[in-house]
Protein backbone atom coordinates (compact mmCIF):
# COMPACT_ATOMS: atom_id res chain seq x y z
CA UNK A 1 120.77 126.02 104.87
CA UNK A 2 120.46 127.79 101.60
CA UNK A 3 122.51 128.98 98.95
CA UNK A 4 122.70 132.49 99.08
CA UNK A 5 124.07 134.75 96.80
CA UNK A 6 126.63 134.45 94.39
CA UNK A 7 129.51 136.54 94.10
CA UNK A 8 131.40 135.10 91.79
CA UNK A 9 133.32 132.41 90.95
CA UNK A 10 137.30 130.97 92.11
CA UNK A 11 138.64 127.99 89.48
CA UNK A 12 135.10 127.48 88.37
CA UNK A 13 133.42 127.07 92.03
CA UNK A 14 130.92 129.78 93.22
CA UNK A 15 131.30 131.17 95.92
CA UNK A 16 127.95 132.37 97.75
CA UNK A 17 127.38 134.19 100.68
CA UNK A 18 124.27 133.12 102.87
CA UNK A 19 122.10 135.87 104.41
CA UNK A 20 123.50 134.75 107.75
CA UNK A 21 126.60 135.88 107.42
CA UNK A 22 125.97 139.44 107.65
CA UNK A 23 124.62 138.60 110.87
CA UNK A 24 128.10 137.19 112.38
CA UNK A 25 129.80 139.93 110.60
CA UNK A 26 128.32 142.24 112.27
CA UNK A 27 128.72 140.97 115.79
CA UNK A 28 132.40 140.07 114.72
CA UNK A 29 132.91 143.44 113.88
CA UNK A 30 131.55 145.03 117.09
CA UNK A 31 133.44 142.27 118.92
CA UNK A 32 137.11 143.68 117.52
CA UNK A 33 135.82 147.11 118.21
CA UNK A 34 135.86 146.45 121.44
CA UNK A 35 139.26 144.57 121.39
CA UNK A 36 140.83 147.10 119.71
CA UNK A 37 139.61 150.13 121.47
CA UNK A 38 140.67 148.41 125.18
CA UNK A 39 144.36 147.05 122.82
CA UNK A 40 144.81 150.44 120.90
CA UNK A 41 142.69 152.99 121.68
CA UNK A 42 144.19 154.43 125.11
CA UNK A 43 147.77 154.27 123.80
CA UNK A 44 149.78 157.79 122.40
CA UNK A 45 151.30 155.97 120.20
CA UNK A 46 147.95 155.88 117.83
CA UNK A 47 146.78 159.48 118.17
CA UNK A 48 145.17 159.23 115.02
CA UNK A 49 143.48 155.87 115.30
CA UNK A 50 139.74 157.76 116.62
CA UNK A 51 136.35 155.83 117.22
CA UNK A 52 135.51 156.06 113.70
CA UNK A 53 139.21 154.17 112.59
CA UNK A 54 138.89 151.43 115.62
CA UNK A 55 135.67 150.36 113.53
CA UNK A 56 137.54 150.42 110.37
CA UNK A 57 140.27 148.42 111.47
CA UNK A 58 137.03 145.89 113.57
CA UNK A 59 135.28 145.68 110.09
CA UNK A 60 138.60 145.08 108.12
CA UNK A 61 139.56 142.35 110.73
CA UNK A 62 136.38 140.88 110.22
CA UNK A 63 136.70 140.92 106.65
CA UNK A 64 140.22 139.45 106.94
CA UNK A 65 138.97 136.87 108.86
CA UNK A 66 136.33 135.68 106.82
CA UNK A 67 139.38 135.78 103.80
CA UNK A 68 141.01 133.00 106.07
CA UNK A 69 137.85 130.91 106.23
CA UNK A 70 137.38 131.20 102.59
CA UNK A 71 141.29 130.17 102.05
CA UNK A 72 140.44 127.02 104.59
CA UNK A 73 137.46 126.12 102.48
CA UNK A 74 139.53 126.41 98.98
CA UNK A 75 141.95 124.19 100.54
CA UNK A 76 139.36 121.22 100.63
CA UNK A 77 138.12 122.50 97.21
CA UNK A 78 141.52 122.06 95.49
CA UNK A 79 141.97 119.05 96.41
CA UNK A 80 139.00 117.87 95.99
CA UNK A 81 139.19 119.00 92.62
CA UNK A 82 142.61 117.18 92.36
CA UNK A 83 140.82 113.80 93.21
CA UNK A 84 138.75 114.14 90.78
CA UNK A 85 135.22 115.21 92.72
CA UNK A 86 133.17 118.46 91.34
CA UNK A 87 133.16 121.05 93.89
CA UNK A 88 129.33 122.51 93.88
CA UNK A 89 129.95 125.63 96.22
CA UNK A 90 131.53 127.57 98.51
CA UNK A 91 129.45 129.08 101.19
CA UNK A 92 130.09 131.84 104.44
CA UNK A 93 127.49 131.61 106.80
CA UNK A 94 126.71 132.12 110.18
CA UNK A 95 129.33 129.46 111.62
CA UNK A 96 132.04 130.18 109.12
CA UNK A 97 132.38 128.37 105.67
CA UNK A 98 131.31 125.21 104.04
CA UNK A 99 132.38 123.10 100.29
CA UNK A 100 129.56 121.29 99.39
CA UNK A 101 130.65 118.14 96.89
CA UNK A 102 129.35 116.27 94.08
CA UNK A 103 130.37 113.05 95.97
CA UNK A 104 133.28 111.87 98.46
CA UNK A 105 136.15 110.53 97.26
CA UNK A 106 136.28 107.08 95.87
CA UNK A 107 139.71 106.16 98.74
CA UNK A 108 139.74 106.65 102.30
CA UNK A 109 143.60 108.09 101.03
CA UNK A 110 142.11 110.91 98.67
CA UNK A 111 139.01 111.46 101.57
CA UNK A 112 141.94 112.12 104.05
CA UNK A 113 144.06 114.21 101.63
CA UNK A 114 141.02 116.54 101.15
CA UNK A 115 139.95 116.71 104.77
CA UNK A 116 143.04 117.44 105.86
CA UNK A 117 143.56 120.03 103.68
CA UNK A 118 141.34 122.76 105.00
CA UNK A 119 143.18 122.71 108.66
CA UNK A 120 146.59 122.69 107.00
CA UNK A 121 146.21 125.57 104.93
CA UNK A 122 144.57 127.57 108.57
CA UNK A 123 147.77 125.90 110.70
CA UNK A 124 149.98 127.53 107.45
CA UNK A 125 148.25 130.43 107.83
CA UNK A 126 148.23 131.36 111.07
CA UNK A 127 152.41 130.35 111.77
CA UNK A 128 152.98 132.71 109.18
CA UNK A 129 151.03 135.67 110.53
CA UNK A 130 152.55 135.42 114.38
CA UNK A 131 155.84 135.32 112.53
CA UNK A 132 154.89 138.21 111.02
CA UNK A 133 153.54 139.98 113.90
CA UNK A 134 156.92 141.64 115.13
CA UNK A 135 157.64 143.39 111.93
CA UNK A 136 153.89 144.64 111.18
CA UNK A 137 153.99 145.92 114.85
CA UNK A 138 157.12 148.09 113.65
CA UNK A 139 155.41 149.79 110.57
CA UNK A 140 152.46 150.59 112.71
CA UNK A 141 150.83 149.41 115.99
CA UNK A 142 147.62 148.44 114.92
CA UNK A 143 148.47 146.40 112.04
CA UNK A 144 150.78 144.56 114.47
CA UNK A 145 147.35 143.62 116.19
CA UNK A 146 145.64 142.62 113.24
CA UNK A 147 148.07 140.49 112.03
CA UNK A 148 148.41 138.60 115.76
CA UNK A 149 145.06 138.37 115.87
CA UNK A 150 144.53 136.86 112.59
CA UNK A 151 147.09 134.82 113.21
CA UNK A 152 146.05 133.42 116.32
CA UNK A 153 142.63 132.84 115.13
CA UNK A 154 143.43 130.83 111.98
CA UNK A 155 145.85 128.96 114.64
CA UNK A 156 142.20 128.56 116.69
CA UNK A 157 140.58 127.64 113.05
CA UNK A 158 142.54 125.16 112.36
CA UNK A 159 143.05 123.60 115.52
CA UNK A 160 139.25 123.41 116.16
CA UNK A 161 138.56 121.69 112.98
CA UNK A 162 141.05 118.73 114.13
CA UNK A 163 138.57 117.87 116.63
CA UNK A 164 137.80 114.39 115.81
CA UNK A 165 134.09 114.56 115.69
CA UNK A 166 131.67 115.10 112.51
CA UNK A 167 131.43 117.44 110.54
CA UNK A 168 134.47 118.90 111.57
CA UNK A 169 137.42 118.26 109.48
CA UNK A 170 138.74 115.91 112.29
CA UNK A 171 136.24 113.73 112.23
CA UNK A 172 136.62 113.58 108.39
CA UNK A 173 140.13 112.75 108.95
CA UNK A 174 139.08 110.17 111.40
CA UNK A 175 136.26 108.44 109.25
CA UNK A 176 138.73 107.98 106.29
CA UNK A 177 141.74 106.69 108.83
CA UNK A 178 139.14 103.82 110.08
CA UNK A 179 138.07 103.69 106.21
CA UNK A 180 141.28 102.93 105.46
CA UNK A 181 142.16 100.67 108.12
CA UNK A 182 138.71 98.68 108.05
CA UNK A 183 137.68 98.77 104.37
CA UNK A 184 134.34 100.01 105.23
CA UNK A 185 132.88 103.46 104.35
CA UNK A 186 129.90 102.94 106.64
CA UNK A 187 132.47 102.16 109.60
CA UNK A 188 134.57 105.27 109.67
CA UNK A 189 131.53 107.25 109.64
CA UNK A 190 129.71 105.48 112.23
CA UNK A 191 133.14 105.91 114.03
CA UNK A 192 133.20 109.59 113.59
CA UNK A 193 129.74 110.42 114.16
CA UNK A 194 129.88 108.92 117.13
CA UNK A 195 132.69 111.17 118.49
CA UNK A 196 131.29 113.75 116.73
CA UNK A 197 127.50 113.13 118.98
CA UNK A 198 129.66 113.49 122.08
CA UNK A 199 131.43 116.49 121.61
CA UNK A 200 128.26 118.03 120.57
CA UNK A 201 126.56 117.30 123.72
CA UNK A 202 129.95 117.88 126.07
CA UNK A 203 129.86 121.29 123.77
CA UNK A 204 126.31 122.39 124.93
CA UNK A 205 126.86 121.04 128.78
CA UNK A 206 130.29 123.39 128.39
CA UNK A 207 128.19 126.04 127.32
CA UNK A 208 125.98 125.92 129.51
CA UNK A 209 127.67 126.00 132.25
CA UNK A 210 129.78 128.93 130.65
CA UNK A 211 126.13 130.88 130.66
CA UNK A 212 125.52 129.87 134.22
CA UNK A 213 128.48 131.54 135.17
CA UNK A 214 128.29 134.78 132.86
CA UNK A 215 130.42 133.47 130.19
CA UNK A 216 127.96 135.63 127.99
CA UNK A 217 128.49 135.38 124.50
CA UNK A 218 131.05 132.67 124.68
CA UNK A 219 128.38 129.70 126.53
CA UNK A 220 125.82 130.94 124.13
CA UNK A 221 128.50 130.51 121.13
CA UNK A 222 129.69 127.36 122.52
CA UNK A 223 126.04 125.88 122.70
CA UNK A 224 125.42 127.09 119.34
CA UNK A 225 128.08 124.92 117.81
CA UNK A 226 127.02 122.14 120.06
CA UNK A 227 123.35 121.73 118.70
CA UNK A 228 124.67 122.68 114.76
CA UNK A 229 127.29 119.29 115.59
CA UNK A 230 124.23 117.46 116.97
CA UNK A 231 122.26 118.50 113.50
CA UNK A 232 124.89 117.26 111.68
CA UNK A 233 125.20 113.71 113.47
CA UNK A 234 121.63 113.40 113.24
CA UNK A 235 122.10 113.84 109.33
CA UNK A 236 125.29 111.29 109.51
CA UNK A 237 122.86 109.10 111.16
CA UNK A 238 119.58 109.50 108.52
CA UNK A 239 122.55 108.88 105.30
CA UNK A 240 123.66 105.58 106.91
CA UNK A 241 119.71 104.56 107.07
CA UNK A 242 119.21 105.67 103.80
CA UNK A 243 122.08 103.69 102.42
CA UNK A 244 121.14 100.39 104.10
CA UNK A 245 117.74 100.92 103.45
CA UNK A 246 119.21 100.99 99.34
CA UNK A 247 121.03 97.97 99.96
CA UNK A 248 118.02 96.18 101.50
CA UNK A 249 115.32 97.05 99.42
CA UNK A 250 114.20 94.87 96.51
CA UNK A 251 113.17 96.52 93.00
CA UNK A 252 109.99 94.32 93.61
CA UNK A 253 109.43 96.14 97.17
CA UNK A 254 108.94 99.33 95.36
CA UNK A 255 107.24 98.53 91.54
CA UNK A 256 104.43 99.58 90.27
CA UNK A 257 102.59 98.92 87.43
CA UNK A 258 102.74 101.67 84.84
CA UNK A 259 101.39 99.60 81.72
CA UNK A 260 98.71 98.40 80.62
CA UNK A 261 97.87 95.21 77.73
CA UNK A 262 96.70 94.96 74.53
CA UNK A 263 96.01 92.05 72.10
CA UNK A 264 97.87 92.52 69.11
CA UNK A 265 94.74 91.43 67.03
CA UNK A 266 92.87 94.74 68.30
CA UNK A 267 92.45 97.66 66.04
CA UNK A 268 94.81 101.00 66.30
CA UNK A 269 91.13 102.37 67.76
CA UNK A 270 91.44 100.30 71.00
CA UNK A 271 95.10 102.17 71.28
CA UNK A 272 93.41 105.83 71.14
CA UNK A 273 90.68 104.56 73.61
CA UNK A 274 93.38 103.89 75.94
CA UNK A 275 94.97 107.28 75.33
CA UNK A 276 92.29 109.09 75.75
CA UNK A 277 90.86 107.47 79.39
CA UNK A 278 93.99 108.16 80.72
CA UNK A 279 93.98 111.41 83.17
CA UNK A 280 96.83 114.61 82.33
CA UNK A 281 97.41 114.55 86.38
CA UNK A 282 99.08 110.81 86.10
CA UNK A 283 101.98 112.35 83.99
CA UNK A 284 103.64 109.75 81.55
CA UNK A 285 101.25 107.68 80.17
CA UNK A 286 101.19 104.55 80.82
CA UNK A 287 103.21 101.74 78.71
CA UNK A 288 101.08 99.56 76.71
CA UNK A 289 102.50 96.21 76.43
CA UNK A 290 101.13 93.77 73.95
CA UNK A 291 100.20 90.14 73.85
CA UNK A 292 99.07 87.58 71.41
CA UNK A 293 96.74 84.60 72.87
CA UNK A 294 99.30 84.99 76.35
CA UNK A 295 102.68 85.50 74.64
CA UNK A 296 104.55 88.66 75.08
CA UNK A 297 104.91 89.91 71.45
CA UNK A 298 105.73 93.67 72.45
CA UNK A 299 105.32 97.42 72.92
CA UNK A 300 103.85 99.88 70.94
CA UNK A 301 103.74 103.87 71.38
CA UNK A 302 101.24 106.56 69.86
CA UNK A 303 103.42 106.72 66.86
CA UNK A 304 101.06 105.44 64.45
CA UNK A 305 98.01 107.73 65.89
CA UNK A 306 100.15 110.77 65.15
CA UNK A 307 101.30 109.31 61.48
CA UNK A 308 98.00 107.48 60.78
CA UNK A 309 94.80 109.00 59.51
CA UNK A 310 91.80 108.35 61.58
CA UNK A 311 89.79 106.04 59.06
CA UNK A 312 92.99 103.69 59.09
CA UNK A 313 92.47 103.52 63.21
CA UNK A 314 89.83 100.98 62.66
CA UNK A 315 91.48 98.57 60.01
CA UNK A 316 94.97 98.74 61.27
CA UNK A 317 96.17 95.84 63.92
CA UNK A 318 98.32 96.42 66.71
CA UNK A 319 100.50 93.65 66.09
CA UNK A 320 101.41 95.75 62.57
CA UNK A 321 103.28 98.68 64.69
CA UNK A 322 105.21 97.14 67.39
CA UNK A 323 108.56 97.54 69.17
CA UNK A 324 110.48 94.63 70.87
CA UNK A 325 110.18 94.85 74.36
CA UNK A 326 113.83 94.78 74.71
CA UNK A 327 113.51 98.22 73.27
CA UNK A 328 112.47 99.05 77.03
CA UNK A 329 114.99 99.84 80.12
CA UNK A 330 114.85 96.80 82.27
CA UNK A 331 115.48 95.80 85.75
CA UNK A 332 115.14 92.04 87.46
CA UNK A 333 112.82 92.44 90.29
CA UNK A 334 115.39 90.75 92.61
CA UNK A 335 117.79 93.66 92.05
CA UNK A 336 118.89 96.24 95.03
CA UNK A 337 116.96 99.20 95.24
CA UNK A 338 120.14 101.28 94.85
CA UNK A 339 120.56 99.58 91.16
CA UNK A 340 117.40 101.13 90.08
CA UNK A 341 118.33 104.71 90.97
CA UNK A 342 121.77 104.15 89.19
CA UNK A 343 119.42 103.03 85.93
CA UNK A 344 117.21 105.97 85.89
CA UNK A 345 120.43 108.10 85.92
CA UNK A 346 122.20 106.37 83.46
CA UNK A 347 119.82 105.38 80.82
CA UNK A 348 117.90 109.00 81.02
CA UNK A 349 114.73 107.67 81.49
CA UNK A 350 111.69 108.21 83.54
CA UNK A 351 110.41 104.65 84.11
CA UNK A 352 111.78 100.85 83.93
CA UNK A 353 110.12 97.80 82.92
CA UNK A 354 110.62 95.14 86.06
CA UNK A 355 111.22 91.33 85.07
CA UNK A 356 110.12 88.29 86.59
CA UNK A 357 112.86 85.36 87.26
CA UNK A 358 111.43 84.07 83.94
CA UNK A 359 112.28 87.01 82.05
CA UNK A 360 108.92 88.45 81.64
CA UNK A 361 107.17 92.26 82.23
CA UNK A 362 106.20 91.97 86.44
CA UNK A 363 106.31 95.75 86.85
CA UNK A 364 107.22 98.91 86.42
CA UNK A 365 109.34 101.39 88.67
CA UNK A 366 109.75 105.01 88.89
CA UNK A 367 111.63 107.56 91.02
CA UNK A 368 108.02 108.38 92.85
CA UNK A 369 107.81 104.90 93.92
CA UNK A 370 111.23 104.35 94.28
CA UNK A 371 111.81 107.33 97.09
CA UNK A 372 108.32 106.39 98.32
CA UNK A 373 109.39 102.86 99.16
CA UNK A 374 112.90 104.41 100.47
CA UNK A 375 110.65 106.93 102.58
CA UNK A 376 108.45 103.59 104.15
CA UNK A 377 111.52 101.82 104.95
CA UNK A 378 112.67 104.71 107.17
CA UNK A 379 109.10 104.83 108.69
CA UNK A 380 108.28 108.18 106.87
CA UNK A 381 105.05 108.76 105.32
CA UNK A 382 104.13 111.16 103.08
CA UNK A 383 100.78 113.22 102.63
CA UNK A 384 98.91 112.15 99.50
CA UNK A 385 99.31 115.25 98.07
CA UNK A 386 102.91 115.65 97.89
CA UNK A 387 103.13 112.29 96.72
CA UNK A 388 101.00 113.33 93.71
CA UNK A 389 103.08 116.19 93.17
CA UNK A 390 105.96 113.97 93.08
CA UNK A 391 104.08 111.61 90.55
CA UNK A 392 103.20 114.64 88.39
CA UNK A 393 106.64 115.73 88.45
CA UNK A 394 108.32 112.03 87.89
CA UNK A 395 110.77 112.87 91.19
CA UNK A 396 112.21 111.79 93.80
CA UNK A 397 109.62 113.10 96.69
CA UNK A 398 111.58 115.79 99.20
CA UNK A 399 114.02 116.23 96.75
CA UNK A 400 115.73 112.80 97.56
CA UNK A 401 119.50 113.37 95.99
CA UNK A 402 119.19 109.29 95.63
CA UNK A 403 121.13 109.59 92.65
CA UNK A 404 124.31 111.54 94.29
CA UNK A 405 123.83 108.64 97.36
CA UNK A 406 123.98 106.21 95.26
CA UNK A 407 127.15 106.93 93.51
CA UNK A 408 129.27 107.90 96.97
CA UNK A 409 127.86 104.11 97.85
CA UNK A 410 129.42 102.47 94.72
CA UNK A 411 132.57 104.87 94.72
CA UNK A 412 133.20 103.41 97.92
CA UNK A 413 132.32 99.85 97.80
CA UNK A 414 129.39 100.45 100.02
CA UNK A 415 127.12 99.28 97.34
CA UNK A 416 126.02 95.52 98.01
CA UNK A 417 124.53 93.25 95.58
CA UNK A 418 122.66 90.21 96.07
């Protein structure tokens, strides 16, 4: 799903709109047309309430309605926000709302406070609209209806989203209760993904049989939640792959070997020879490490072709312009994958120099070869051509958020090391 539009912005988070959701507001509105005009329209006590107000009141119900999904969605946000975790977005869309996160919470406690808030706020909600209801019906009788029907669909709202099945707010509730009874992250959610799978399916089979029998709208609706639960389990299922398969990987099962040697005897000349061989498609050069007679002795960069004047290229040594190689980011080939991402984060760098047991330069690794190793593992191959893109680009390939993954993993203790 996409952004959308932004409209603007509530305690710093933006709230967007996708293109969807004009979609659902129309057929919501048309839908309390209808309701009203059987509820309202036939009565004398609304002689001015014509065709042309019954829409207005469908559309403002509508609008309402959408108010009380956006209040839901706040309610993670806030706390969310209160636990410490940056709240990226707010989004309406064709199946309501959705708060997309930074990361989850680093305690099953704090992941159950924020799940839980959503339904509590739409339960809050909608008891204080029915109890409402009588004295709204007073001052006119269609607001008496829109305030019972709000009310009982923010009752519905909330309800629903107790369901204990991912992604619903139940199942959230339920992955952070076996969280915190287990210790284990990847339990709860293989817990609640797996309730959340079988709803999904006993929602389409529902559905179906709703359509079978002219339910309409309703079976249709029913088996449209149903496959968006079974999308959302099969993305539950691909993150808990994608963790163990960062927890199982080497470093060493996804270097490279972005640098080249030099002898530190050779002339500056030798350095621009390099340079120039290389091809603008590869993106970073490549390292150039330096040895004397088979000892490491360093690194050196173009520094001294862009200082030096060319007649000094063939008279100056190597060895007279280098760096330590502990002036490189480093990584022990032994290390987890998932310790590699965290690196390339942290030190703000494109590349890492891999070590040997004995200390010495094995390798190189980069996000390209890092997600294209992480990619294997889950038996996806890439084109060629995307994977250059990827290498031009020094990125993750698809986008991988390996980064954000990696964090929830160590926030939770999901993280293993050897």
């Amino acid at each position: 799903m996409g952004e959308g539009w932004q409209l603007l912005k509530i305690r710093g988070i933006p709230l967007r709109i996708h293109p969807s959701w004009f979609l659902i507001l129309l057929l919501v509105t048309f839908a309390f047309q209808k309701q009203y005009s059987l509820q309202l329209g036939a009565t004398a006590l609304n002689p001015n309430l014509g065709a042309g107000g019954l829409w207005i009141l469908g559309l403002v119900t509508a609008l309402l309605l959408f108010t009380s999904v956006l209040l839901h969605e706040l309610g993670h946000s806030l706390v969310a926000l209160s636990q410490g975790v940056k709240v990226r977005s707010i989004t309406l869309f064709l199946l309501g709302g959705v708060a997309s996160v930074e990361r989850e919470c680093d305690t099953a406690l704090g992941a159950l406070l924020v799940a839980a808030a959503g339904p509590a706020v739409s339960l809050a909600l909608g008891a204080s609209l029915l109890a409402s209801t009588h004295l709204a019906a007073h001052l006119a009788p269609w607001l008496g209806a829109l305030v019972q029907e709000l009310g009982r669909l923010n009752l519905v709202l909330g309800l629903f989203n107790l369901l204990p099945g991912l992604p619903l707010d139940g199942g959230l509730i339920l992955k952070a209760l076996v969280w915190q009874v287990t210790g284990s992250q990847r339990r709860g959610v293989e817990v609640a993904n797996g309730s959340g799978r079988f709803m999904a399916y006993l929602a389409i089979g529902l559905g179906a049989v709703l359509l079978l029998r002219g339910g309409g709208i309703g079976g249709a609706w029913l088996m449209l939640l149903g496959w968006f639960g079974l999308g959302a389990a099969r993305n539950q299922s691909q993150m808990l792959a994608l963790q163990q398969s960062l927890n199982e990987l080497k470093v060493r099962d996804a270097a490279g070997r972005r640098y080249r040697v030099l002898e530190a005897s050779d002339k500056l000349r030798e350095l621009s020879r390099l340079r120039l061989a290389e091809r603008p498609s590869e993106g970073q050069g490549d390292w150039l490490l330096v040895t004397d007679r088979g000892h490491w002795r360093g690194v050196i960069d173009d520094q001294p072709l862009q200082q030096l004047p060319v007649q000094r290229w063939d008279t100056d040594r190597i060895a007279d312009y280098l760096r330590p190689l502990s002036s490189l980011p480093t990584i022990g080939e032994a290390a987890p994958l998932w310790q590699a991402v965290l690196q390339l984060e942290d030190a703000a760098t494109d590349r890492l120099l891999v070590l040997s047991p004995a200390g010495l330069p094995s390798g190189t690794i980069e996000r390209p070869e890092l997600g294209e190793a992480v990619l294997r593992k889950l038996g996806l191959r890439l084109p060629a051509a995307m994977l250059d893109m990827a290498r031009r680009q020094n990125t993750y390939p698809l986008g991988l958020a390996l980064a954000a993954v990696v964090r929830t993993m160590v926030a939770s203790g999901e993280a293993r090391t050897p």
